[in-house]
Each structure stands twice: as structure tokens, then as C-alpha cells.
C-alpha atoms as a PDB file:
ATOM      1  CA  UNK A   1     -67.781  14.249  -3.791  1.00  0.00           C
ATOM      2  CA  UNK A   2     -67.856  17.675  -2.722  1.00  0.00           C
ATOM      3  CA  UNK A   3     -71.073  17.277  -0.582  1.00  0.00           C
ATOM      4  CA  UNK A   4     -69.862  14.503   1.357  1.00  0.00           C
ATOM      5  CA  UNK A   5     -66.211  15.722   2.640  1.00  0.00           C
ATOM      6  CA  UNK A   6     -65.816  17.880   5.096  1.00  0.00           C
ATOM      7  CA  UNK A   7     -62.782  20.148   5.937  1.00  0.00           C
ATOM      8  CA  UNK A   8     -59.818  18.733   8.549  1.00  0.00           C
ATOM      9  CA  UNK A   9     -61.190  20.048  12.225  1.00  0.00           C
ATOM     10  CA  UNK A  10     -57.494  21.929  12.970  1.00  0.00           C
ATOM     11  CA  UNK A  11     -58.306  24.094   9.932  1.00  0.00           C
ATOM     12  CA  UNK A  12     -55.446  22.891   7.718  1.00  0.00           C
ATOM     13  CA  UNK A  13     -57.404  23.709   4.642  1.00  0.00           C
ATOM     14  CA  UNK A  14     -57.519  19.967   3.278  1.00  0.00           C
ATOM     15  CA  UNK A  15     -60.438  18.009   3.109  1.00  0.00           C
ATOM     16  CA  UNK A  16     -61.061  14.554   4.046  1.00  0.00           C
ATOM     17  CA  UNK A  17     -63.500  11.748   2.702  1.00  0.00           C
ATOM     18  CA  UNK A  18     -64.793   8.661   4.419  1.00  0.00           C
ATOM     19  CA  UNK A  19     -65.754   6.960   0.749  1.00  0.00           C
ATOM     20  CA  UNK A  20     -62.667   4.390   0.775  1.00  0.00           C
ATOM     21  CA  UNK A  21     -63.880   3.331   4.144  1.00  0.00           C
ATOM     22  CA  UNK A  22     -67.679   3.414   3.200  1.00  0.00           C
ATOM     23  CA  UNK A  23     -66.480   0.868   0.368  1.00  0.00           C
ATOM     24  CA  UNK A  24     -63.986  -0.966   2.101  1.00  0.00           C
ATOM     25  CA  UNK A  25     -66.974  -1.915   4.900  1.00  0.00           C
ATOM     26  CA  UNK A  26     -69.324  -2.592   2.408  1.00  0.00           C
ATOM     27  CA  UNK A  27     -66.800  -5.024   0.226  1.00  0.00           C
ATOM     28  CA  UNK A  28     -66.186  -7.038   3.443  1.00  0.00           C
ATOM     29  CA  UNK A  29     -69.949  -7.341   3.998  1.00  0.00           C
ATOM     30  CA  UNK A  30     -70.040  -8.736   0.777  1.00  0.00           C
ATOM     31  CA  UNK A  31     -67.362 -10.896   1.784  1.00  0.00           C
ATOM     32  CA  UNK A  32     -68.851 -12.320   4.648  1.00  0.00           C
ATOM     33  CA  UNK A  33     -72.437 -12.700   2.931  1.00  0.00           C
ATOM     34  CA  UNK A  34     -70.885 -15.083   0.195  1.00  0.00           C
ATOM     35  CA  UNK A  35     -69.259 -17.323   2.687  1.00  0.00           C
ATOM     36  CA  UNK A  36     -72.590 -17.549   4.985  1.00  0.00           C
ATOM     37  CA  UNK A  37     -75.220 -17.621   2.568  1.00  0.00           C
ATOM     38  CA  UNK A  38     -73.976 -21.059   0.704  1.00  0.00           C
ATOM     39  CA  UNK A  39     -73.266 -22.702   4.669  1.00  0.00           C
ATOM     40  CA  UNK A  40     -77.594 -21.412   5.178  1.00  0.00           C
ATOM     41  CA  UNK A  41     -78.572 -23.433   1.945  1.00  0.00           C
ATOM     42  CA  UNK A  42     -76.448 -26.512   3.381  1.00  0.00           C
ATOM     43  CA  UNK A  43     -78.412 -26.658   6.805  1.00  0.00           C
ATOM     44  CA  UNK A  44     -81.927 -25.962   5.037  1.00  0.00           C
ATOM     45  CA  UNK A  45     -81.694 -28.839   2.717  1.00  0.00           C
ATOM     46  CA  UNK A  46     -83.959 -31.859   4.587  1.00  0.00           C
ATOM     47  CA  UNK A  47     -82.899 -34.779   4.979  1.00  0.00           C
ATOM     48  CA  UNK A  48     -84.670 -37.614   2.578  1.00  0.00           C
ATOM     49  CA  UNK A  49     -87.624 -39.053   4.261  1.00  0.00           C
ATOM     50  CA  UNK A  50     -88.384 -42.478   5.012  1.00  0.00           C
ATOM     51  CA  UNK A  51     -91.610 -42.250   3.364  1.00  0.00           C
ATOM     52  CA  UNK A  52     -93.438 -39.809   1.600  1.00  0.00           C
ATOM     53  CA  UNK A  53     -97.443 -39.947   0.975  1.00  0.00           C
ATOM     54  CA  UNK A  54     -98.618 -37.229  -1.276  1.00  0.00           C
ATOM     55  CA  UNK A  55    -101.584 -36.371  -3.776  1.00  0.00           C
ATOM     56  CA  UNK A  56    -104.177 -36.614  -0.738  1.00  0.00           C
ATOM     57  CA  UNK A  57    -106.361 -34.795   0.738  1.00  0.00           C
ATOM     58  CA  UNK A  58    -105.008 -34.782   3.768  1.00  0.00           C
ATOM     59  CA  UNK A  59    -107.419 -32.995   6.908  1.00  0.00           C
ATOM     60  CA  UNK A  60    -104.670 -32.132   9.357  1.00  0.00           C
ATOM     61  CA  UNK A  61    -106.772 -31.773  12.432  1.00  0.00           C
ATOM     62  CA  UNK A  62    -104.643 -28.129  13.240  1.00  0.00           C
ATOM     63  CA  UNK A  63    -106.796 -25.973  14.527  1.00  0.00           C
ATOM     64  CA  UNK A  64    -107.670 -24.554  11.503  1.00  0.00           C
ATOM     65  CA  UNK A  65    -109.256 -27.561   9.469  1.00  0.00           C
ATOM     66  CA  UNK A  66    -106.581 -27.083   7.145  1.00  0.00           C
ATOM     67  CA  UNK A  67    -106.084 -29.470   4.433  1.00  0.00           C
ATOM     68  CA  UNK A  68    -102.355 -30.602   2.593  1.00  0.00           C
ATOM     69  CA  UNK A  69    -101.297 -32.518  -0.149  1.00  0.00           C
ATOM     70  CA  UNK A  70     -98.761 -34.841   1.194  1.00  0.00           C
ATOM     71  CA  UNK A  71     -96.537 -35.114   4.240  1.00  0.00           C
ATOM     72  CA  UNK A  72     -93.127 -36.944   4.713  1.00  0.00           C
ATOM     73  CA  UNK A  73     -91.841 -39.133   7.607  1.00  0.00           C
ATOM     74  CA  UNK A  74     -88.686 -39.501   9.019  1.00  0.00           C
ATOM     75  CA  UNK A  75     -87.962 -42.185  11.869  1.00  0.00           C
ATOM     76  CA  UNK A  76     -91.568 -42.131  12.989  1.00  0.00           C
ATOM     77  CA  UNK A  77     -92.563 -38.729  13.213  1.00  0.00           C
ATOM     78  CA  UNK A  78     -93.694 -36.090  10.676  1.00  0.00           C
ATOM     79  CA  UNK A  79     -91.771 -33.660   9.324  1.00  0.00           C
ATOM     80  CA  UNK A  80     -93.521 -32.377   6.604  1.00  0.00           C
ATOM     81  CA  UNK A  81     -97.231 -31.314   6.434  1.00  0.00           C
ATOM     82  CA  UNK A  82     -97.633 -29.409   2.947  1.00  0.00           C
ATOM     83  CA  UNK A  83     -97.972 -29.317  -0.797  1.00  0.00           C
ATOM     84  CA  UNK A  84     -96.972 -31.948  -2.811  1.00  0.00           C
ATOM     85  CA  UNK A  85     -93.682 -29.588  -4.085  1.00  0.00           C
ATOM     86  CA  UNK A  86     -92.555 -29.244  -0.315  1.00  0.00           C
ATOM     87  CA  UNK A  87     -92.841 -32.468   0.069  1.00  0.00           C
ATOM     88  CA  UNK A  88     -90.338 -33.409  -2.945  1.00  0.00           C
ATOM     89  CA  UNK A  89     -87.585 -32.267  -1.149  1.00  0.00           C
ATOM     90  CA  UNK A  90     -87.645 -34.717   0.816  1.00  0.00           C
ATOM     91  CA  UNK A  91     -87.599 -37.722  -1.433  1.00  0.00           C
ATOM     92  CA  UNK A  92     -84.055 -39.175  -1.736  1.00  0.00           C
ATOM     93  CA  UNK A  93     -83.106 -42.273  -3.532  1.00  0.00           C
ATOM     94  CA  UNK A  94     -84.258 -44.597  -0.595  1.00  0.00           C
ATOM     95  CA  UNK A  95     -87.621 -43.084   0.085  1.00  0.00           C
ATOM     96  CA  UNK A  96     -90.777 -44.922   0.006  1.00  0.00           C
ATOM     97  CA  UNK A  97     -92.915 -42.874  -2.245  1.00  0.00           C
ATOM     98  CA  UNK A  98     -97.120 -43.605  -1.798  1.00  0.00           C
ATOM     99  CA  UNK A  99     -99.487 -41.957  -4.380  1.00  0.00           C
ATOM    100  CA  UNK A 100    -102.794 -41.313  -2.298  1.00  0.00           C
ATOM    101  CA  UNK A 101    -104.372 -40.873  -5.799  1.00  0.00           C
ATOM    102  CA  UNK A 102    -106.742 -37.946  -4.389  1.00  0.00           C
ATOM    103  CA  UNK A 103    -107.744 -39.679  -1.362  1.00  0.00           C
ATOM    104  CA  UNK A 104    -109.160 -39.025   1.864  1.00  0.00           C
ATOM    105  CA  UNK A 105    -106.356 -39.103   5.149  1.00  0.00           C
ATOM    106  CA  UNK A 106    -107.258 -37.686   8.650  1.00  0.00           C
ATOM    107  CA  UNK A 107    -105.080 -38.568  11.726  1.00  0.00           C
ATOM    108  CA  UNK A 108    -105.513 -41.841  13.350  1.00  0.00           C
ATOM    109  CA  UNK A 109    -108.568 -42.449  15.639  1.00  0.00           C
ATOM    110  CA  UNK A 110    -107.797 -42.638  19.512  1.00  0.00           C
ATOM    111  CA  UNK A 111    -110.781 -44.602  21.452  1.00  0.00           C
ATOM    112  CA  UNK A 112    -110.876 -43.153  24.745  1.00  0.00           C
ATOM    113  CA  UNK A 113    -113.407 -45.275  26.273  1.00  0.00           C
ATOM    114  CA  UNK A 114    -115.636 -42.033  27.199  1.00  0.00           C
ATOM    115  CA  UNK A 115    -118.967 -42.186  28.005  1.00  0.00           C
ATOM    116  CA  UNK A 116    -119.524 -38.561  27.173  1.00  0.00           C
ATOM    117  CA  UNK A 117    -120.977 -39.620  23.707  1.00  0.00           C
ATOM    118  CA  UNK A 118    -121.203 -43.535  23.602  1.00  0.00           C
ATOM    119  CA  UNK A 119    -121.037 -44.559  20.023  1.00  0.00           C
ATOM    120  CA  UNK A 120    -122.779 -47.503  19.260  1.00  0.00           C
ATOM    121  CA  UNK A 121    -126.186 -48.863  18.510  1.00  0.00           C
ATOM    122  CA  UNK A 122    -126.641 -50.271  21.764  1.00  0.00           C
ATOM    123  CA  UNK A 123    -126.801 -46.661  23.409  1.00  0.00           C
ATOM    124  CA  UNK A 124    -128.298 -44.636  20.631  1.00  0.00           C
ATOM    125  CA  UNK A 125    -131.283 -46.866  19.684  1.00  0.00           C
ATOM    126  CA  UNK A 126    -134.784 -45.989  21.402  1.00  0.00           C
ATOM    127  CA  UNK A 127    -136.428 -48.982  22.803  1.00  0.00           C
ATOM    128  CA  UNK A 128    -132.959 -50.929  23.035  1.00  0.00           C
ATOM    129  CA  UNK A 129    -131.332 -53.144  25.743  1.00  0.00           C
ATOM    130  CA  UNK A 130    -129.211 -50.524  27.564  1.00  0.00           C
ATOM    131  CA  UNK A 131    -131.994 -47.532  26.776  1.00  0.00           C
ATOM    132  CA  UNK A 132    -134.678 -49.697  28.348  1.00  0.00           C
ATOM    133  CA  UNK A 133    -132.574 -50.827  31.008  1.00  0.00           C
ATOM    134  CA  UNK A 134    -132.021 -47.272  32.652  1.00  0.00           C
ATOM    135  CA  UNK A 135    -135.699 -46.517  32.227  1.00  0.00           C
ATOM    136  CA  UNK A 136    -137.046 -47.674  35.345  1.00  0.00           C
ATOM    137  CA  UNK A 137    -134.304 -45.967  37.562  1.00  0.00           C
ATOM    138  CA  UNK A 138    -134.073 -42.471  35.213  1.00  0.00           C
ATOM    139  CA  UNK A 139    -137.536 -42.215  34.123  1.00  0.00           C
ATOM    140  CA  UNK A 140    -138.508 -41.568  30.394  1.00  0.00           C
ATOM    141  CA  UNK A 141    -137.640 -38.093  29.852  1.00  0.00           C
ATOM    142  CA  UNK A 142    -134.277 -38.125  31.289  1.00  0.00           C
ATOM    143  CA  UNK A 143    -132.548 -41.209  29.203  1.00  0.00           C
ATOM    144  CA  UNK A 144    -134.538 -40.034  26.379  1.00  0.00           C
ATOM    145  CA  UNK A 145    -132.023 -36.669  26.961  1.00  0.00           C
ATOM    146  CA  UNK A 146    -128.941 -38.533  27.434  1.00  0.00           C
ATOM    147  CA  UNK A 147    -125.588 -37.370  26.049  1.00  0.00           C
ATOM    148  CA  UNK A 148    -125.916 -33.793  25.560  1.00  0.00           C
ATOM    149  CA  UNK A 149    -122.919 -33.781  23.006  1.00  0.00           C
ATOM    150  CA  UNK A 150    -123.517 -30.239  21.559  1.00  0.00           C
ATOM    151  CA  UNK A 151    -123.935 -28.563  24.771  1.00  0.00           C
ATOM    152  CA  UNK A 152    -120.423 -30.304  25.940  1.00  0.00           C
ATOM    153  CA  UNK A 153    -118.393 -29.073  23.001  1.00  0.00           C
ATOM    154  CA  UNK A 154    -120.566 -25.756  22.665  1.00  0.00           C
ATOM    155  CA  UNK A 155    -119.500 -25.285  26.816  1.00  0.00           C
ATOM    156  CA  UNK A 156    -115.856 -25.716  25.698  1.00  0.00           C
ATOM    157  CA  UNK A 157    -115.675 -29.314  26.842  1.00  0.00           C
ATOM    158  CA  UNK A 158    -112.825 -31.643  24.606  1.00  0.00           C
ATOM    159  CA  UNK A 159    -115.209 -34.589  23.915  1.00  0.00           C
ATOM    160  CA  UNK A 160    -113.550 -37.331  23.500  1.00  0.00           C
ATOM    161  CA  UNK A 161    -115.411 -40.377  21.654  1.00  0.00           C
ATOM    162  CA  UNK A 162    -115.369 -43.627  22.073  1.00  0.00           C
ATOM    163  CA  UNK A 163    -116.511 -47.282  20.768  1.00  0.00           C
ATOM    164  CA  UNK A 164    -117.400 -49.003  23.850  1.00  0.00           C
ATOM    165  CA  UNK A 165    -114.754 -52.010  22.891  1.00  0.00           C
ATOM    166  CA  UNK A 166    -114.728 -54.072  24.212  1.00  0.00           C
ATOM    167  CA  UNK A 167    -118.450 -54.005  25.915  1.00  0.00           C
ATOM    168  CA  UNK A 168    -119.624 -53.317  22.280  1.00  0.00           C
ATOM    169  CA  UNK A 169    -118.120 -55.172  19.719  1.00  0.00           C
ATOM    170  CA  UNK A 170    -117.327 -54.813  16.795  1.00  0.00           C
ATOM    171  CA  UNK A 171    -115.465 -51.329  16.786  1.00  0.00           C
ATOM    172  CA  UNK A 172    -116.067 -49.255  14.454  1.00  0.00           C
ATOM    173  CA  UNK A 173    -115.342 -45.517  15.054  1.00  0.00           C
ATOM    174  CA  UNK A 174    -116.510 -44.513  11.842  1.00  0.00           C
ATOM    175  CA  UNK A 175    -120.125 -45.552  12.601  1.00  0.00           C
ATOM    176  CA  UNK A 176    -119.594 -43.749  15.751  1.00  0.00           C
ATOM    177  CA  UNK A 177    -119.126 -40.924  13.907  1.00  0.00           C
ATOM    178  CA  UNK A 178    -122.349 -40.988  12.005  1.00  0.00           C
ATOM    179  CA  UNK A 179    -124.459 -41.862  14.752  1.00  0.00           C
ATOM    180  CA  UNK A 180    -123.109 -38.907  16.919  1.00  0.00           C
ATOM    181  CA  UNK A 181    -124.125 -36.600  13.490  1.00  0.00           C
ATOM    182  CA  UNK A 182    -127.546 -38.528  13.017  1.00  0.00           C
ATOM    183  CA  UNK A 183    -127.994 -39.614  16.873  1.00  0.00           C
ATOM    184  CA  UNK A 184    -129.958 -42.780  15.676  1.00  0.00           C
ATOM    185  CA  UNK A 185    -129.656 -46.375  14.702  1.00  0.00           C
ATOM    186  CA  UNK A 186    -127.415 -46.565  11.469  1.00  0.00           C
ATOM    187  CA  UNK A 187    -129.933 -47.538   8.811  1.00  0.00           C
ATOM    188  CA  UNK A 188    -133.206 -46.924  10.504  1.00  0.00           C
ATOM    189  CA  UNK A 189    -134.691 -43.711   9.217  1.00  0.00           C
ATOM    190  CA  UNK A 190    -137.702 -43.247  11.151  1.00  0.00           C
ATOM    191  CA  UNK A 191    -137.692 -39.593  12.313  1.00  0.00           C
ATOM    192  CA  UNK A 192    -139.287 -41.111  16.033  1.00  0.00           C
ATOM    193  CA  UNK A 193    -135.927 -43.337  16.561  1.00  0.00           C
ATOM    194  CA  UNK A 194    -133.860 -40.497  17.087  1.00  0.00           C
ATOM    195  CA  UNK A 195    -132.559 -39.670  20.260  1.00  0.00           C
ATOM    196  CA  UNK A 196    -132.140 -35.909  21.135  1.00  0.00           C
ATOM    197  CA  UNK A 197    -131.838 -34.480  18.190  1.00  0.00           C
ATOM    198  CA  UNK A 198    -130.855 -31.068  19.195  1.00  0.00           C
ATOM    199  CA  UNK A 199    -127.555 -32.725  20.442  1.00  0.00           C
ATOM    200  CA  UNK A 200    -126.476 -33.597  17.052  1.00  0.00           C
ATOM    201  CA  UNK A 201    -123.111 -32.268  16.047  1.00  0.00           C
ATOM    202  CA  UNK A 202    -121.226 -31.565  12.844  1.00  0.00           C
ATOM    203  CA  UNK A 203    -118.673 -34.323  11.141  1.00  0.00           C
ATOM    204  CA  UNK A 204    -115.770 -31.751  12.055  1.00  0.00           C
ATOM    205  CA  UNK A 205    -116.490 -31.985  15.507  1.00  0.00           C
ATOM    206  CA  UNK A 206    -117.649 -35.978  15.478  1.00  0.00           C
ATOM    207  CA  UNK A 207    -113.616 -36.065  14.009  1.00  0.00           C
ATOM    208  CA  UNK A 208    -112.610 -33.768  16.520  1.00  0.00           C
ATOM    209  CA  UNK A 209    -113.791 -35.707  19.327  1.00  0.00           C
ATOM    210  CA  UNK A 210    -111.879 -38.923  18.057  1.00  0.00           C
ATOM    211  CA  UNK A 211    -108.562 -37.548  17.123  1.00  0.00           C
ATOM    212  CA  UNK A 212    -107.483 -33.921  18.649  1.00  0.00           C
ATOM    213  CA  UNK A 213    -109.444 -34.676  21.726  1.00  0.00           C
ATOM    214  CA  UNK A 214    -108.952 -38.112  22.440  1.00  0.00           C
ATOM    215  CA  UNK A 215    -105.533 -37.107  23.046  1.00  0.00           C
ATOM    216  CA  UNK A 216    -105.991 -34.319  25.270  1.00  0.00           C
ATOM    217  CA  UNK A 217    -107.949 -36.452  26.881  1.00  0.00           C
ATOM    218  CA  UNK A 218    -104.567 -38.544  27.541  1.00  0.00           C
ATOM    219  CA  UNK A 219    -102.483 -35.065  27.997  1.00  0.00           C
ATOM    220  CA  UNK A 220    -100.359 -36.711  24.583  1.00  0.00           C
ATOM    221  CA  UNK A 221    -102.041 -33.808  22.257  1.00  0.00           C
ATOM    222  CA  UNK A 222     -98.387 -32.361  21.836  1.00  0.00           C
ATOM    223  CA  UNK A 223     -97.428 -35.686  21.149  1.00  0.00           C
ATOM    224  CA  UNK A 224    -100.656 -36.908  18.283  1.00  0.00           C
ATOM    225  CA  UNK A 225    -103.965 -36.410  17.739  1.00  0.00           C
ATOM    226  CA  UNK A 226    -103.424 -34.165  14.581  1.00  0.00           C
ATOM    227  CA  UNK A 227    -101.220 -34.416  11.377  1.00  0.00           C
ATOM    228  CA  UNK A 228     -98.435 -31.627  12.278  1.00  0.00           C
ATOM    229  CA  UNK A 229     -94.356 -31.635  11.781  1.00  0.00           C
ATOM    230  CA  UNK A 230     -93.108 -33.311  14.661  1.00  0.00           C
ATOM    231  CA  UNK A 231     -95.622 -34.898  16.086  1.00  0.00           C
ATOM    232  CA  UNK A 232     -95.979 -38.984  16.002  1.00  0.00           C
ATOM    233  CA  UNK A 233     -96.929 -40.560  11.965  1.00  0.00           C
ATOM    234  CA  UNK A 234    -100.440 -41.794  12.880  1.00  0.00           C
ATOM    235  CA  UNK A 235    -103.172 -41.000  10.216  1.00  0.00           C
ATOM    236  CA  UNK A 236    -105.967 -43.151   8.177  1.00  0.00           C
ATOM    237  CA  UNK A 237    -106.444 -43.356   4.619  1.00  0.00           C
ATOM    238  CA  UNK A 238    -109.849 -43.951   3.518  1.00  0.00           C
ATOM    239  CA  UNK A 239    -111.520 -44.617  -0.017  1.00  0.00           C
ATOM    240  CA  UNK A 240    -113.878 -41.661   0.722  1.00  0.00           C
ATOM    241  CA  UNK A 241    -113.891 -38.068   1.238  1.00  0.00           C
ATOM    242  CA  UNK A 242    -116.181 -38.295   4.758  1.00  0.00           C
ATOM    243  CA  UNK A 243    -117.407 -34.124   3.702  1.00  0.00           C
ATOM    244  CA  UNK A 244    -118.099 -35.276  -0.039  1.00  0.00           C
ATOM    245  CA  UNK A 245    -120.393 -38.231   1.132  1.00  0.00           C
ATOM    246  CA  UNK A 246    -124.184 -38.322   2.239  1.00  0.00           C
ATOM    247  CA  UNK A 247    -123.712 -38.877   6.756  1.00  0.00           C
ATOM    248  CA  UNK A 248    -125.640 -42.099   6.330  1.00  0.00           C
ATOM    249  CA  UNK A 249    -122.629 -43.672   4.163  1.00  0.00           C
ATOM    250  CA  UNK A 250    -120.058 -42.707   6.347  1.00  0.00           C
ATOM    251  CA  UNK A 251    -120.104 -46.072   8.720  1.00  0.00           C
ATOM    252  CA  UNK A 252    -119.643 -48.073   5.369  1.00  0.00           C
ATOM    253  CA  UNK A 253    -116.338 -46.010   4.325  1.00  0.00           C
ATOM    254  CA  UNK A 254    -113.622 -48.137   4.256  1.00  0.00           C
ATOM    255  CA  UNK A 255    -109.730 -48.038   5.492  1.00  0.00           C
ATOM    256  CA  UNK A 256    -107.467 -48.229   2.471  1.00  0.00           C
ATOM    257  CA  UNK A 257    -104.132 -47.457   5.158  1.00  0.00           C
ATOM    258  CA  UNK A 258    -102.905 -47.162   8.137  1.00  0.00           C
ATOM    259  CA  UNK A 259     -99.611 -45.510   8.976  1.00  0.00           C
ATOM    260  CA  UNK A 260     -99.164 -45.685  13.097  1.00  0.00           C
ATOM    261  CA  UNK A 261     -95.559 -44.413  13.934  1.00  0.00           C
ATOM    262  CA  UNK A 262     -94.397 -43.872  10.343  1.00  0.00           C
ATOM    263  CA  UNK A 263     -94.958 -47.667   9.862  1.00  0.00           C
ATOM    264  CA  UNK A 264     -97.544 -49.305   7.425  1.00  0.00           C
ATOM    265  CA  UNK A 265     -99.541 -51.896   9.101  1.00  0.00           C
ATOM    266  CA  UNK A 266    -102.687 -52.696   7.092  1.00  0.00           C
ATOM    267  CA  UNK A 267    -104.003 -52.135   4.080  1.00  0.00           C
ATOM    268  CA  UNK A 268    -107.291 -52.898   2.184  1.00  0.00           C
ATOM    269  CA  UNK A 269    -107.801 -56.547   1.699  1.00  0.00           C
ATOM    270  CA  UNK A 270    -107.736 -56.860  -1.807  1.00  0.00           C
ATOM    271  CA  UNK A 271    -105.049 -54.596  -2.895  1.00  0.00           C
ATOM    272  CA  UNK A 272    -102.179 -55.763  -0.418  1.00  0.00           C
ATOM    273  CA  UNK A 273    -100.528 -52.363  -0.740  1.00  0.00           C
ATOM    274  CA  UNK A 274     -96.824 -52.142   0.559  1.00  0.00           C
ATOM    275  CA  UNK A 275     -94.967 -48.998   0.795  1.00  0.00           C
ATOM    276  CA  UNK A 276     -94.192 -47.125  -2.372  1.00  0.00           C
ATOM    277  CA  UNK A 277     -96.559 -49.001  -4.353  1.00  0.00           C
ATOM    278  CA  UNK A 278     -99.763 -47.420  -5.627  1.00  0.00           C
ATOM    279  CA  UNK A 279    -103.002 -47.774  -3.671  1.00  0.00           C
END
């Protein structure tokens, strides 16, 4: 006590302390904490979703290939992108609840009609119709170098893929994607058939170029193009982890869901899955 009075500054001899002060402040702090931290819990609590998928393996498309667990919707957009615990909170008693059983989910494909790595057999097969068709105005060597993919993204350039629909029909974005990996004709192995080999890029970028960068491409990447809170519910669930599978399966994977705008709209044909209902 002694050490933290001092003496009265007109030399009276008595001695003041500033402890019933120091406690008085520190009581009303107290005070105010146990009125503001209850109103703090009632604005973090989220309100229930109107559907919630979870156990997936969900590849978000971020920026940082990050993977999640589940994610919950709310009028159309996400608002969860985490662990299946996070995404309990927002189940409430009128929430459509999906169980992904370990499946595969990446955002939904945008086809942006870009030639900058056409995706079908019709481009990417040596001795075809459109190959041969360019040959006597290009000469040999330069359509057999045709879409440089790799040195596009590797020069910084968003490629955005496309399935040539309706010119090429039918379309199917995920053989697109393992043609622009194997840059040949999907089942014909013969070493000769491909077509530039050294363009040949990875399946991150292949997904890249039809999600992320399709919508730049539109100027909507704020907007889709990747599974993040607050951006638009479009994303594909498939029966097949696309980076557990050999790249010649991939254009045989098939579409178990599709959520576009928080809505269900298809689902495999033989299940006729409805929200909250098992896959």
C-alpha cells in the first residue's frame, strides 16, 4: 500500500491512494464486458442454411488449391466453405442436409467458347477434318504447333477453355479436360497422334482454365468461378476424384450433381437424388 501512495502535494502530511478508483474503473469494465460479450455471441450465430453439402472433397478453386469438407448455402450464394463442424452451425431444422459420401465437387464449368485451347476431337486429332483442312493454307509444321496452351498460362495468360458447342457436339468439358492434359484423340494411344506435346498442361490448370478463368474471362470472377463465401452456389459433384484417377479415365467420369445458384437441377440417372437425401 505504502509503495503506491504518495503524500498530498500542499504538504499536509496525509497520504492519498488511487486504489478505490483503480477498482472502481476496473469493476465497470467488467460491467460493460458482461453486457457486450453475450450481444457478440448473438450476431455471430449464422443463420440456418438452405442447404448444406458436407463429407466431400470439395476443390475450391481459391487460389490456393485448397480443399473443404462441406459448404452451406443460403438464398443462392455460399456462405460457408469449411470443415464439416463449421458447417453444422448452420443446419437448422429446415435445412436440406446432402451427404457427399467422400466425393469429388469442384465449381461448376463455364464454356467460354475460346479458341485458345479447343477441346474436342475434331481439333486435337492429327489427320482429322479441321487439322487437314488448315493444312494447305498453314503448312504442316505450323497446325501441327497449334494451341500453345502451356506457353499461354506459363506467359500469365487466364486460358479459358471451351467445348466448341455448339460447332462440336456433344459437350463434354470433362473430355476437354483430358485431351488438353494428353493433347490427343481420347482413346487412341499411339505416341505419333499427339499433337504438340510440349503444350500439355497439368489437370489443375486444365480445371483452372474451365472454372476460375472462364469467368475472368466474363469479368464475373468476383461473382463465380470458384467455391468461396459469397460468391454464387455453382459447383459439380462427380463419382470420381479427377487427381486419384489415371488422365485417360477422366472423360468417362460422371456427374452425380449439380447445384447452379444454390438450386439442385440434375442428378445421376439412376439414383434420382433430391435434396437432403443421400447420393
Amino acid at each position: 500500500m505504502a509503495g503506491i501512495c504518495r503524500n498530498n502535494p500542499k504538504g499536509s502530511g496525509q497520504k492519498t491512494c488511487p486504489l478505490p478508483g483503480f477498482f472502481v474503473h476496473i469493476f465497470r469494465l467488467m460491467i460493460a464486458g458482461l453486457l457486450i460479450f453475450p450481444a457478440c455471441a448473438r450476431r455471430t450465430t449464422p443463420a440456418p442454411a438452405d442447404l448444406v453439402l458436407n463429407n466431400g472433397v470439395i476443390y475450391t478453386v481459391d487460389g490456393l488449391s485448397s480443399t473443404a469438407e462441406a459448404v452451406a448455402i443460403k438464398d443462392g450464394r455460399l456462405v460457408f466453405v469449411g470443415s464439416n463442424a463449421g458447417a453444422a452451425a448452420y443446419i437448422g431444422s429446415r435445412t436440406a442436409v446432402t451427404d457427399l459420401q467422400g466425393r469429388f465437387a469442384l465449381p461448376g464449368f463455364i464454356d467460354s467458347h475460346a479458341h485458345a485451347l479447343s477441346a474436342y476431337r475434331v481439333f486435337f486429332e492429327k489427320d482429322g477434318y479441321d487439322h487437314n483442312l488448315q493444312v494447305p493454307y498453314l503448312g504442316q509444321a505450323r497446325v501441327d504447333d497449334e494451341y500453345p496452351t502451356r506457353s499461354f498460362f506459363e506467359a500469365g495468360v487466364p486460358v479459358a477453355s471451351s467445348s466448341d458447342y455448339p460447332v462440336t457436339i456433344p459437350c463434354h468439358p470433362l473430355i476437354a479436360v483430358q485431351t488438353g492434359i494428353t493433347r490427343r484423340e481420347p482413346g487412341n494411344a499411339d505416341p505419333a497422334a499427339v499433337v504438340w506435346p510440349e503444350e500439355s498442361v497439368s489437370l489443375e490448370r486444365m480445371i483452372h482454365s474451365f472454372t476460375i478463368n472462364g469467368a475472368i474471362a466474363h469479368f464475373l470472377e468476383s461473382e463465380t468461378g470458384s467455391i468461396e463465401a459469397g460468391k454464387s452456389a455453382a459447383l459439380i459433384v462427380l463419382d470420381c476424384n479427377l487427381f486419384e484417377i489415371p488422365v485417360e479415365e477422366i472423360g468417362r467420369v460422371k456427374v452425380r450433381m449439380t447445384v447452379f445458384k444454390g438450386k439442385t437441377l440434375d442428378e445421376d440417372e439412376a439414383g434420382g437424388q433430391k435434396e437432403g437425401e443421400k447420393l
